[in-house]
C-alpha atoms as a PDB file:
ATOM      1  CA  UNK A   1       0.000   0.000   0.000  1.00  0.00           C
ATOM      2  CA  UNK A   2       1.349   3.306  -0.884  1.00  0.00           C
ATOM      3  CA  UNK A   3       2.132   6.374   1.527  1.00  0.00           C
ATOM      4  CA  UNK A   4      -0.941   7.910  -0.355  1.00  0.00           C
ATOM      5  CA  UNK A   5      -3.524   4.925   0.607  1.00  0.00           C
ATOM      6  CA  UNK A   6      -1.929   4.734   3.871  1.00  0.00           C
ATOM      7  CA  UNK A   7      -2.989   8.542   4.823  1.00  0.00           C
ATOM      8  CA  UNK A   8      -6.645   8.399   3.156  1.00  0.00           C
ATOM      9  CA  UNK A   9      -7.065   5.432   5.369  1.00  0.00           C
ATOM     10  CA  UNK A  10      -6.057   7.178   8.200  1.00  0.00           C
ATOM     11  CA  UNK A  11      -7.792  10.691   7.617  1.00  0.00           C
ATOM     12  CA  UNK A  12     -10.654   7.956   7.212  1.00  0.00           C
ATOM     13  CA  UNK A  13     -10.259   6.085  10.672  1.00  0.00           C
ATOM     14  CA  UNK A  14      -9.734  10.032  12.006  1.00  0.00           C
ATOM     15  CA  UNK A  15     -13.249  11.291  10.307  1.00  0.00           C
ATOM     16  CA  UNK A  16     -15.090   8.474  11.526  1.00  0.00           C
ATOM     17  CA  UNK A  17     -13.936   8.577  15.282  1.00  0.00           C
ATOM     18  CA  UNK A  18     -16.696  10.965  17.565  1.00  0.00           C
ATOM     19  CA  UNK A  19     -14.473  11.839  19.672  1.00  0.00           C
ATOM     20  CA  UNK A  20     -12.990  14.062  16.359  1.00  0.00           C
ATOM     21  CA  UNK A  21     -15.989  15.375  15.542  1.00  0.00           C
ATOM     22  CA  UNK A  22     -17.854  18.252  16.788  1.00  0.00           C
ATOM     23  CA  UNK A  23     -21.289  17.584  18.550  1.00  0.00           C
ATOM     24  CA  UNK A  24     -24.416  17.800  16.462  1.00  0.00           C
ATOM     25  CA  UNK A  25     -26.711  20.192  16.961  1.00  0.00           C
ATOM     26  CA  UNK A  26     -30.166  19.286  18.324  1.00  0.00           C
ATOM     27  CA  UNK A  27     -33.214  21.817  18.502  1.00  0.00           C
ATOM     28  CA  UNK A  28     -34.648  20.483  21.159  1.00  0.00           C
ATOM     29  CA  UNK A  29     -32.133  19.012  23.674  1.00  0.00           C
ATOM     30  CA  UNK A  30     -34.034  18.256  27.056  1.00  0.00           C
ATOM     31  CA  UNK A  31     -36.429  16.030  25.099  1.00  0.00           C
ATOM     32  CA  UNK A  32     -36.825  12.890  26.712  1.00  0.00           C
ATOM     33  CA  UNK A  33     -35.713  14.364  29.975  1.00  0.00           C
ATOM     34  CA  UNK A  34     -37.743  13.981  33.026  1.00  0.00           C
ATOM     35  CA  UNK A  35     -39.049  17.458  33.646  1.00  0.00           C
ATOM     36  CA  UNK A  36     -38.019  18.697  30.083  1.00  0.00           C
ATOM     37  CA  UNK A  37     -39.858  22.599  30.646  1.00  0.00           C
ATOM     38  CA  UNK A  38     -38.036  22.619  33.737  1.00  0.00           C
ATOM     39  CA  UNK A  39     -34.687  21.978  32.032  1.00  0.00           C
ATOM     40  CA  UNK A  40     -36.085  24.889  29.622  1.00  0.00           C
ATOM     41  CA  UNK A  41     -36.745  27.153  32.457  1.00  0.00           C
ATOM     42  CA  UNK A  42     -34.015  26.956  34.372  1.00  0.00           C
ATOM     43  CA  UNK A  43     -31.532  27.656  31.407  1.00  0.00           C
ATOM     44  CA  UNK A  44     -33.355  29.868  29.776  1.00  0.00           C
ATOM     45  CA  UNK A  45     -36.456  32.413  32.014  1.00  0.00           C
ATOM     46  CA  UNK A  46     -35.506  31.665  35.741  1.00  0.00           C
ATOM     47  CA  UNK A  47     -32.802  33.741  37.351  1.00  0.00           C
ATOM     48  CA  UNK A  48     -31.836  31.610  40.247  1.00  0.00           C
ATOM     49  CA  UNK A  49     -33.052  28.088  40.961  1.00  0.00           C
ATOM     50  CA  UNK A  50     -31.365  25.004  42.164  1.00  0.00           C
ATOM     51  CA  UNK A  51     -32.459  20.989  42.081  1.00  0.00           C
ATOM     52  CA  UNK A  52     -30.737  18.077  42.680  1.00  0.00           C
ATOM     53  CA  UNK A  53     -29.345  15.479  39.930  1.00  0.00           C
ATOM     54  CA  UNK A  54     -28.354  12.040  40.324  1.00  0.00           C
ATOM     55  CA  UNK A  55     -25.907  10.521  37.554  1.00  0.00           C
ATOM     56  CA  UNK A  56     -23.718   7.593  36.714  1.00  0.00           C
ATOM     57  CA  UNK A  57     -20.201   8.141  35.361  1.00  0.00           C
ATOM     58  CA  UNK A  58     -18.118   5.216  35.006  1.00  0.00           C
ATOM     59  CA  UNK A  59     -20.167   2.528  37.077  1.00  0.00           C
ATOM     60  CA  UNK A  60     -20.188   5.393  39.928  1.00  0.00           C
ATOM     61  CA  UNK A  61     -23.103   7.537  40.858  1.00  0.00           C
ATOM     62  CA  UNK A  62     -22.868  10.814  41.722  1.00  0.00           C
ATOM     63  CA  UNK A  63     -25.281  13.953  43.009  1.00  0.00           C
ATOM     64  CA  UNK A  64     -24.743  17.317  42.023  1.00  0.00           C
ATOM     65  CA  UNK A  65     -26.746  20.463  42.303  1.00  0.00           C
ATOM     66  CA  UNK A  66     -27.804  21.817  39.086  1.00  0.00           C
ATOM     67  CA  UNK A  67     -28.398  25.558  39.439  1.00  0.00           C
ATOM     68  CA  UNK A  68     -29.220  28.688  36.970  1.00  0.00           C
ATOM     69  CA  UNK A  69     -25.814  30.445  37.323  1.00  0.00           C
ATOM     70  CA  UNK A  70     -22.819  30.463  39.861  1.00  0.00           C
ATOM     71  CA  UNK A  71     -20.281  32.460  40.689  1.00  0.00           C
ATOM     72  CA  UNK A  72     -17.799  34.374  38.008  1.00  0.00           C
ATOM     73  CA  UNK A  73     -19.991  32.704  35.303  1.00  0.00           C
ATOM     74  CA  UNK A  74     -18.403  29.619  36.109  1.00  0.00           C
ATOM     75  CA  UNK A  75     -19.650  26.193  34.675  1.00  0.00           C
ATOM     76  CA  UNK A  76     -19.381  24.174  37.549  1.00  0.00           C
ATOM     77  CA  UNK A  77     -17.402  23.899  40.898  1.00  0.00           C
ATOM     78  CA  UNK A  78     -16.460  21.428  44.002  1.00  0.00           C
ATOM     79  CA  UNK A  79     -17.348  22.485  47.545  1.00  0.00           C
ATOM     80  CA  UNK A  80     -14.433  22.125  49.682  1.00  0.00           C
ATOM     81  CA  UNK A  81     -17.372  19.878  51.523  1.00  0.00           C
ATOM     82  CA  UNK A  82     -16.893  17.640  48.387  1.00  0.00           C
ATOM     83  CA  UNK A  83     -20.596  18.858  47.136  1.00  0.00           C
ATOM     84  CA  UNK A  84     -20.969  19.371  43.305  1.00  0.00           C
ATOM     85  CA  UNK A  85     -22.148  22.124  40.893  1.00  0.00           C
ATOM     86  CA  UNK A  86     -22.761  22.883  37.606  1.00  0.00           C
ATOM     87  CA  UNK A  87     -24.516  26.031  35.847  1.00  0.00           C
ATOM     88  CA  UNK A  88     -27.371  25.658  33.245  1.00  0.00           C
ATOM     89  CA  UNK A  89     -26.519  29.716  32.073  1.00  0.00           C
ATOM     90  CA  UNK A  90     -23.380  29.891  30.038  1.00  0.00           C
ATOM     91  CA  UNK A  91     -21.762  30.960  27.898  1.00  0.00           C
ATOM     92  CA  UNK A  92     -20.931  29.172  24.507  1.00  0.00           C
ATOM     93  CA  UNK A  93     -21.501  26.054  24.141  1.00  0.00           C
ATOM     94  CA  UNK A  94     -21.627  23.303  21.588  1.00  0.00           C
ATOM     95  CA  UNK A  95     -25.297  23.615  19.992  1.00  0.00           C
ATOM     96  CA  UNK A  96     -26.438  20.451  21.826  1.00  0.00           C
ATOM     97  CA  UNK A  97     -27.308  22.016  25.555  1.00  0.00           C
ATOM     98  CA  UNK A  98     -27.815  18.214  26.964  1.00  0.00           C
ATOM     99  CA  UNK A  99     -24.365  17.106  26.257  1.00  0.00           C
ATOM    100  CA  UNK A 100     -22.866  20.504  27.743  1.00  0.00           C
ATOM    101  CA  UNK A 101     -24.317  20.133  31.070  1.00  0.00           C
ATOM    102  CA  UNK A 102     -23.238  16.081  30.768  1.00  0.00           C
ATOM    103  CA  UNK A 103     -19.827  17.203  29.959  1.00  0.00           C
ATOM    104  CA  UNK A 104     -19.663  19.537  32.945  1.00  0.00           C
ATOM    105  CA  UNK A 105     -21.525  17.123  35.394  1.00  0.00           C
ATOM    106  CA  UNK A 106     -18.367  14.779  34.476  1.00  0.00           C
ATOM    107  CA  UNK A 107     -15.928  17.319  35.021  1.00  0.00           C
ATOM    108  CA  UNK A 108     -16.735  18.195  38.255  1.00  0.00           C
ATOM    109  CA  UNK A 109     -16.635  15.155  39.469  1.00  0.00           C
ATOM    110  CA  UNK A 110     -12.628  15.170  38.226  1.00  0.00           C
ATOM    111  CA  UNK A 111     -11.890  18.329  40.277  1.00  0.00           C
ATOM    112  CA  UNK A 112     -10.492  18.581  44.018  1.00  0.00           C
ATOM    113  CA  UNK A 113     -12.625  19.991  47.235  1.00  0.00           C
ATOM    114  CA  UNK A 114     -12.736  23.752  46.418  1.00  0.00           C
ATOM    115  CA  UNK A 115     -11.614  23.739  42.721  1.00  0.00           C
ATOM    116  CA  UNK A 116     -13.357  25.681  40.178  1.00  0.00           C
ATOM    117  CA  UNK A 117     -14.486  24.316  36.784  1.00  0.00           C
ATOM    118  CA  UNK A 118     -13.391  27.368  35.525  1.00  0.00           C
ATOM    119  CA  UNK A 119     -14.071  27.212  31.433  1.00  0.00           C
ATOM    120  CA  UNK A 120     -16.437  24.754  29.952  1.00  0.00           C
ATOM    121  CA  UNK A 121     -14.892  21.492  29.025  1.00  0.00           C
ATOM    122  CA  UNK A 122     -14.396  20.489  25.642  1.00  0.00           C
ATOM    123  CA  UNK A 123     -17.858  18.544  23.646  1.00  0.00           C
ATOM    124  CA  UNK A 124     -17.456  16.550  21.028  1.00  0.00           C
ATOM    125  CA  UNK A 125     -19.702  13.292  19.294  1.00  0.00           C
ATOM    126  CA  UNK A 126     -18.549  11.418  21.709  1.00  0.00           C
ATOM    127  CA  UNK A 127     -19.461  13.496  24.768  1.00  0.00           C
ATOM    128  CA  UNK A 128     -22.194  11.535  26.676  1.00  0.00           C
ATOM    129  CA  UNK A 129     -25.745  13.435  27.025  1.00  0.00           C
ATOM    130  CA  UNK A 130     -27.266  14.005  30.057  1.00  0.00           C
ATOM    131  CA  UNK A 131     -30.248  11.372  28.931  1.00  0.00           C
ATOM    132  CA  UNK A 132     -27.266   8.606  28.780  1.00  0.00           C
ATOM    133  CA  UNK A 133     -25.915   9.585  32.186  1.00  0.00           C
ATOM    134  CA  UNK A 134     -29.169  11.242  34.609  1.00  0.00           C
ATOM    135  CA  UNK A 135     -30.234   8.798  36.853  1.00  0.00           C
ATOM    136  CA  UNK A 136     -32.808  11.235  38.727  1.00  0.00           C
ATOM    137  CA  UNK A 137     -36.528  10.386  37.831  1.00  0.00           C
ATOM    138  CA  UNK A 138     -37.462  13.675  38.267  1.00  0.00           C
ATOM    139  CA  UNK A 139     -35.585  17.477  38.474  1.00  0.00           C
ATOM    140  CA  UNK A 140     -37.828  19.523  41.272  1.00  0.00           C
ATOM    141  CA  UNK A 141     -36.548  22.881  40.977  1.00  0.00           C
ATOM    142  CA  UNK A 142     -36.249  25.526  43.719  1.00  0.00           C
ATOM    143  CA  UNK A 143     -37.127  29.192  43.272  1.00  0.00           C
ATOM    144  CA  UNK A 144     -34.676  31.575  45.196  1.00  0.00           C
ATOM    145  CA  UNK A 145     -34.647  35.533  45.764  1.00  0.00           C
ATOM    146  CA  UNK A 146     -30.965  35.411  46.109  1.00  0.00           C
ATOM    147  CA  UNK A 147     -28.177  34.245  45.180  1.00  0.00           C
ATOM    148  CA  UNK A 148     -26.955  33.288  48.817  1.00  0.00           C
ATOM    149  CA  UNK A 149     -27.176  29.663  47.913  1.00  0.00           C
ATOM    150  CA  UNK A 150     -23.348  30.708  46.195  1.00  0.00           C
ATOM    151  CA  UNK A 151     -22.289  30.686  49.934  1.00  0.00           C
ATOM    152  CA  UNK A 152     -22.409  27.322  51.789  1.00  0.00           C
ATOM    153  CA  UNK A 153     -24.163  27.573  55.605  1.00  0.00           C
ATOM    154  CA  UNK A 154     -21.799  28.778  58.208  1.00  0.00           C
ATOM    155  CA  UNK A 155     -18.766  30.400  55.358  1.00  0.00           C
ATOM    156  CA  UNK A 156     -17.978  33.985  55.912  1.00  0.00           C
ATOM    157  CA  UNK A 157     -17.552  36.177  53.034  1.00  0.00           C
ATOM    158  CA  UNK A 158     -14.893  39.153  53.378  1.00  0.00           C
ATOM    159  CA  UNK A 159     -16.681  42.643  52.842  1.00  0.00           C
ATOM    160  CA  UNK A 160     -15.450  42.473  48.374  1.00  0.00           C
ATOM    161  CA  UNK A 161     -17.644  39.280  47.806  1.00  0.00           C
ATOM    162  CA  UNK A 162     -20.419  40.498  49.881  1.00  0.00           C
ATOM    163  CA  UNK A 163     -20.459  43.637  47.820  1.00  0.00           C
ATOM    164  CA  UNK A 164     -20.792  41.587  44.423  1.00  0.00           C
ATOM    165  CA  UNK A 165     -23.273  39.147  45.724  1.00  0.00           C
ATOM    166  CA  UNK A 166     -25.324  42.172  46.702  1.00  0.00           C
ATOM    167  CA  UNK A 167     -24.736  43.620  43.396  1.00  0.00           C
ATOM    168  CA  UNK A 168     -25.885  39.981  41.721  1.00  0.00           C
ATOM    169  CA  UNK A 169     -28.730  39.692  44.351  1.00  0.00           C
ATOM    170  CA  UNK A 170     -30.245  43.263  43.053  1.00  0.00           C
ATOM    171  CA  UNK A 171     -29.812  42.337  39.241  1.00  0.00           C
ATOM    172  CA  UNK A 172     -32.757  39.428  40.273  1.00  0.00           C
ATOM    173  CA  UNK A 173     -36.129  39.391  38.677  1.00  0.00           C
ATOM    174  CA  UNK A 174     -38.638  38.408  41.387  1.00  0.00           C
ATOM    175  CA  UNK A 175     -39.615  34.997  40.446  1.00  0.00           C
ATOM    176  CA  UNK A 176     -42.181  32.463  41.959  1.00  0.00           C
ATOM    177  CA  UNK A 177     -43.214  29.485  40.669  1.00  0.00           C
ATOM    178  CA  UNK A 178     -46.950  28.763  40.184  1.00  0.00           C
ATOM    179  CA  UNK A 179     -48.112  25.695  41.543  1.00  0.00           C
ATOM    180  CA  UNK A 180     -50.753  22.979  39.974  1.00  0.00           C
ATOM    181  CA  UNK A 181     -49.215  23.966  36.500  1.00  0.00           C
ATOM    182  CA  UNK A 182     -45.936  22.630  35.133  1.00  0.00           C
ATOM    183  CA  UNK A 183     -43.514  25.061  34.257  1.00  0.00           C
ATOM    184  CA  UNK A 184     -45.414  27.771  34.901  1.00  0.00           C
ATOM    185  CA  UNK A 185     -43.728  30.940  36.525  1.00  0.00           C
ATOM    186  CA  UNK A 186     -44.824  34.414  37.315  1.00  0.00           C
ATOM    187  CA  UNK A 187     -42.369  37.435  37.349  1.00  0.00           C
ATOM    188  CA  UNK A 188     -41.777  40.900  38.261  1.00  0.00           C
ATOM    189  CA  UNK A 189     -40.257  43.397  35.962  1.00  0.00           C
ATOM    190  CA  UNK A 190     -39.842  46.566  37.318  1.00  0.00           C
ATOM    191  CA  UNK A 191     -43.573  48.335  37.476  1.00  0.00           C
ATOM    192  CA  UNK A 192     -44.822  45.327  35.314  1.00  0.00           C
ATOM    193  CA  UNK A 193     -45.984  41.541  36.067  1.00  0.00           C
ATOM    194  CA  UNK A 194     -45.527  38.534  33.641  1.00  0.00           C
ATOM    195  CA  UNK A 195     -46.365  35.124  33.889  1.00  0.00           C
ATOM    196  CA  UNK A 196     -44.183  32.564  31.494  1.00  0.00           C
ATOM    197  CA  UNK A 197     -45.199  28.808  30.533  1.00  0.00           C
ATOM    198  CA  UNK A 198     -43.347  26.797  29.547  1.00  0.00           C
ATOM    199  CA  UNK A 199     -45.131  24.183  27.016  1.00  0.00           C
ATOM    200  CA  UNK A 200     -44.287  20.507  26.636  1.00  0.00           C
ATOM    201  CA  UNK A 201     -45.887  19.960  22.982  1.00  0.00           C
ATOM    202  CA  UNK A 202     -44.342  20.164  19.891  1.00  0.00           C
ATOM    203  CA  UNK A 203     -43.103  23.544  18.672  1.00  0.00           C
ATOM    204  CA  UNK A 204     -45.666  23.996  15.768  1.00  0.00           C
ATOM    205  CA  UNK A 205     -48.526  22.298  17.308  1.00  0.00           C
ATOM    206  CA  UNK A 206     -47.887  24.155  20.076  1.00  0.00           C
ATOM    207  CA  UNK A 207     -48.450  27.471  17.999  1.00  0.00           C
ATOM    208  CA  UNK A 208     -51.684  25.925  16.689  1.00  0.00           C
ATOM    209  CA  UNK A 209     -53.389  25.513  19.988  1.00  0.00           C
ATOM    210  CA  UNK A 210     -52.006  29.032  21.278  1.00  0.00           C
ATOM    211  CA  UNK A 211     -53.785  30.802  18.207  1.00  0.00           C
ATOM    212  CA  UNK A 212     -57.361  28.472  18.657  1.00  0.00           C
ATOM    213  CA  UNK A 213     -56.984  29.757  22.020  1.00  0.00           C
ATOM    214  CA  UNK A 214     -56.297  33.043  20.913  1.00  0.00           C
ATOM    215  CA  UNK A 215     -59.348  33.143  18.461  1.00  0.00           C
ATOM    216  CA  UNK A 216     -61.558  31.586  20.557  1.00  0.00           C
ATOM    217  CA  UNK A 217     -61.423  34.754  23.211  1.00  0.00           C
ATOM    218  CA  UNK A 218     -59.961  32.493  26.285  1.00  0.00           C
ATOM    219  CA  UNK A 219     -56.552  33.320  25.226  1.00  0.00           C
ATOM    220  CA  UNK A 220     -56.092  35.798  28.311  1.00  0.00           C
ATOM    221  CA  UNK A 221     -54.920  35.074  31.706  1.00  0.00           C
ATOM    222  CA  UNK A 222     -58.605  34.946  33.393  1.00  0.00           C
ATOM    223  CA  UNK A 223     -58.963  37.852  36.093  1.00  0.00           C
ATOM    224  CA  UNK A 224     -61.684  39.994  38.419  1.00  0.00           C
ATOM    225  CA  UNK A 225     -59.315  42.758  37.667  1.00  0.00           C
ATOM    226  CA  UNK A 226     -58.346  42.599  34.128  1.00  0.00           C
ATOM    227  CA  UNK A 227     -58.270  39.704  31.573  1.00  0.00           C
ATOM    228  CA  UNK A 228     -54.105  39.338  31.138  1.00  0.00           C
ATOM    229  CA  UNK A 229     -53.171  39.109  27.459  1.00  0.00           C
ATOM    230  CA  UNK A 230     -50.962  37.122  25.821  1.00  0.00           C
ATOM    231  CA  UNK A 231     -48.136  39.572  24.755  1.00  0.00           C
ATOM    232  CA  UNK A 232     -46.193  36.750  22.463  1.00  0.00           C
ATOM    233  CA  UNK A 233     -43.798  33.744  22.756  1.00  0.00           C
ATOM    234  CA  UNK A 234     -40.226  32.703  23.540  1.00  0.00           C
ATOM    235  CA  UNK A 235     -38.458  30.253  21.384  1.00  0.00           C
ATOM    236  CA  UNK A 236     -36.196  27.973  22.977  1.00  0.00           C
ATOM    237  CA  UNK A 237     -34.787  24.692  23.348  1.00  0.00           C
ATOM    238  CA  UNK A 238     -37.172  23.596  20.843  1.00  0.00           C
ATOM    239  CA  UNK A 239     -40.004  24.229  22.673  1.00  0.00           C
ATOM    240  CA  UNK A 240     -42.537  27.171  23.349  1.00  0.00           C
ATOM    241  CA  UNK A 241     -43.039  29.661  25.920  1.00  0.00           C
ATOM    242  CA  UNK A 242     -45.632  31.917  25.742  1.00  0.00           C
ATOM    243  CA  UNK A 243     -45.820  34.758  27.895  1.00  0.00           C
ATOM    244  CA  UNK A 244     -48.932  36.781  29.410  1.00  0.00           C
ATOM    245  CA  UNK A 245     -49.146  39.879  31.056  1.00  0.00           C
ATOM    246  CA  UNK A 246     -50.775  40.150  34.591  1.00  0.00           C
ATOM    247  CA  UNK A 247     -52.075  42.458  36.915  1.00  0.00           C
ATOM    248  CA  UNK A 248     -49.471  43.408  39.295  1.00  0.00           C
ATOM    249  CA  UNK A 249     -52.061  43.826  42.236  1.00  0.00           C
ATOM    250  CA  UNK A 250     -52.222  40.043  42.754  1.00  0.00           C
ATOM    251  CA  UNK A 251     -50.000  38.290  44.697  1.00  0.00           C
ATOM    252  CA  UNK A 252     -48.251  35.325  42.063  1.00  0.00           C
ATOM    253  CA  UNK A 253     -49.833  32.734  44.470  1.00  0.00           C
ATOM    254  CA  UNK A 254     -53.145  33.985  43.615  1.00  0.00           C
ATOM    255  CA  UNK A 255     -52.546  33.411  40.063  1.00  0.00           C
ATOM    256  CA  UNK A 256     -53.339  29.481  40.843  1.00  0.00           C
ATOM    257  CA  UNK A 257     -56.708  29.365  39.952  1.00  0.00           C
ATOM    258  CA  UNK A 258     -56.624  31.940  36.792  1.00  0.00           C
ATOM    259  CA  UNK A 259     -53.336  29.573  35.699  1.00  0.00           C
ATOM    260  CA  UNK A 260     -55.198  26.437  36.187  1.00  0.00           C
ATOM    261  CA  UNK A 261     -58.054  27.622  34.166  1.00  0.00           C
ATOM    262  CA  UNK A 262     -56.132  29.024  31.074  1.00  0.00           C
ATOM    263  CA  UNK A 263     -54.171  25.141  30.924  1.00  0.00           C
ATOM    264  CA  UNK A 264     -57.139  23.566  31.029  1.00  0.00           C
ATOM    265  CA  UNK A 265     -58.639  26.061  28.045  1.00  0.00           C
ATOM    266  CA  UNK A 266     -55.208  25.223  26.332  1.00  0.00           C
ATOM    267  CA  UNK A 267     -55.243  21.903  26.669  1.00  0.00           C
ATOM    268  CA  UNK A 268     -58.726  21.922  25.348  1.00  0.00           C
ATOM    269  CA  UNK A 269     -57.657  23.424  22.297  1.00  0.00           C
ATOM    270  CA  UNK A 270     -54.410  21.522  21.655  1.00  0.00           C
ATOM    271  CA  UNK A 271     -56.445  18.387  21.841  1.00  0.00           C
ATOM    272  CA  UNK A 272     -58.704  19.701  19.497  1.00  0.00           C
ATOM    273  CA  UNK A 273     -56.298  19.963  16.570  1.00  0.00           C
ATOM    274  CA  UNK A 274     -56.253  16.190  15.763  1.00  0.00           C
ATOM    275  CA  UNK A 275     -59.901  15.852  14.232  1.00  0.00           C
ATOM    276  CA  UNK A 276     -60.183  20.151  13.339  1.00  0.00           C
ATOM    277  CA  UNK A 277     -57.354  21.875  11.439  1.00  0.00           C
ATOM    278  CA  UNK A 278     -57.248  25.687  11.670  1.00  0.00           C
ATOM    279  CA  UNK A 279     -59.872  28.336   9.895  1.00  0.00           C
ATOM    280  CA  UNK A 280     -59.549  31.505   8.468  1.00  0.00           C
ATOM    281  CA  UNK A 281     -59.603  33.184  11.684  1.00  0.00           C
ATOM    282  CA  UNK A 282     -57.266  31.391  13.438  1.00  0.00           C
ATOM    283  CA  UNK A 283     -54.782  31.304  11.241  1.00  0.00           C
ATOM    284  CA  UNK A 284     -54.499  35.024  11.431  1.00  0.00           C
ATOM    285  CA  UNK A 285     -53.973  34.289  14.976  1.00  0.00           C
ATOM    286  CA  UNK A 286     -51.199  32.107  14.465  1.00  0.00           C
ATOM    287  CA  UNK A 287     -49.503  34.590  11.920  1.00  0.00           C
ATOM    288  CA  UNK A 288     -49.540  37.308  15.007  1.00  0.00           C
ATOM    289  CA  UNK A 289     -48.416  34.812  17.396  1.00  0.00           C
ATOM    290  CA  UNK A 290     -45.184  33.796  15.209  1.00  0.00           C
ATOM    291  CA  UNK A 291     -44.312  37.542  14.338  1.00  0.00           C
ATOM    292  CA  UNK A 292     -43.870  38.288  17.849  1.00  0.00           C
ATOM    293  CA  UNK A 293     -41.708  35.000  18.425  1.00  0.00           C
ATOM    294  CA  UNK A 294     -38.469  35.584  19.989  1.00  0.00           C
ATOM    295  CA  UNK A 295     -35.336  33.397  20.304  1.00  0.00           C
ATOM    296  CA  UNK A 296     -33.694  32.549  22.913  1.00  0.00           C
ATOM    297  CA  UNK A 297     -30.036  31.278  22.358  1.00  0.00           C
END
């Protein structure tokens, strides 16, 4: 075999390997995950939030914390306790979200008590995702007002970090997550009050229920005070969020009941769509809906 055959076959071997190759990208990451819109949330609408992970690497399983951001934008970090984190909010990444945080959950695990992950680690084809390596059934996410879950329990912070986490702690939305409804979260913005859900259902057929609804008159946010209206949609992750405007003279708990009314109006007219396609009418509402469509990352 000549020199020439010899290094096609091996620029062969090299394309073929995963580990040489750059991760695909995949429009809708989370899918498949336990608590997908929760995945969505937490990287994408919720400022700070924490749950807890379970995962395998090697034959070993770990826990880790999974939380919206951390400190210095850092991807992940070890506790000089030994306790693990990784951030859902950062920077870069490869264009396939699940095998980022996978990537991250496994480098943590490599670091010593108190060491940074300081950059994101290298993704490639090869790079597990997080649906080959989770082991939680579920991810339960907790709202916070703070940031102070940066600091563990009894750790005093000189009078420069307590500045910045000050700073941070002012930069937060308030947040609250509304109960009965998945993935459903209310929040403050300056003199102004949104709530943001987070849908399960396919991106497009998602859009088709939101505009029945819309056409149909029950796509507001039901109220005594004022009937909330649906300002327009998020794109992310593959998935939809649509966002309402509320009054800001209810507390977010009492937005259980309008919530819990508008899902079940949704999923009224998301289950319609299989025997009725859309009319005249609600295809205009569609076209609105999709011209106010941001997206997110």
């Amino acid at each position: 075999m000549g020199k020439a055959s010899r290094r096609k076959g091996k620029e062969n071997r090299v394309a073929k390997d995963p580990s040489q190759q750059p991760a695909p990208f995949v429009a809708r990451p989370f899918e498949g995950l336990a608590n997908e819109t929760d995945w969505v949330a937490m990287r994408e609408i919720v400022p700070s939030a924490t749950a807890k992970v379970t995962f395998e690497v090697d034959g070993t399983e770990h826990e880790a914390i999974v939380a919206t951001i951390l400190p210095m934008a850092w991807p992940g970090l070890r506790r000089e306790s030994g306790e693990m984190m990784v951030a859902l909010q950062t920077g870069g990444g490869s264009g396939d979200a699940s095998r980022d945080v996978a990537a991250q959950l496994i480098a943590v695990t490599q670091l010593e008590p108190g060491q940074p992950l300081a950059a994101m680690p290298p993704v490639s084809a090869a790079t597990p995702r997080l649906q080959d390596i989770l082991t939680s059934t579920s991810l339960e996410p907790t709202v916070h007002d703070t940031f102070d879950f940066w600091i563990p329990e009894d750790h005093e912070v000189g009078e420069e970090a307590s500045i910045s986490m000050e700073d941070a702690n002012d930069s937060i939305a308030p947040t609250f997550k509304l109960p009965g409804v998945d993935s459903a979260y209310w929040v403050l913005i300056g003199d102004r009050a949104f709530v943001r859900w987070v849908l399960p259902q396919e991106e497009n057929k998602a859009t088709d229920a939101l505009a029945r609804l819309s056409a149909s008159g029950k796509g507001r946010m039901p109220s005594n005070d004022d009937d909330g209206r649906l300002l327009g949609a998020f794109r992310a992750c593959g998935v939809l969020t649509p966002v309402w405007e509320v009054v800001t003279t209810r507390l977010p708990e009492e937005q259980r009941k309008p919530m819990l009314e508008l899902a079940a109006a949704y999923e009224e007219a998301y289950a319609s769509l299989d025997s009725t396609p859309l009319d005249a009418e609600e295809r205009r509402a569609r076209n609105g809906i999709v011209s106010r469509q941001i997206t997110l990352r």
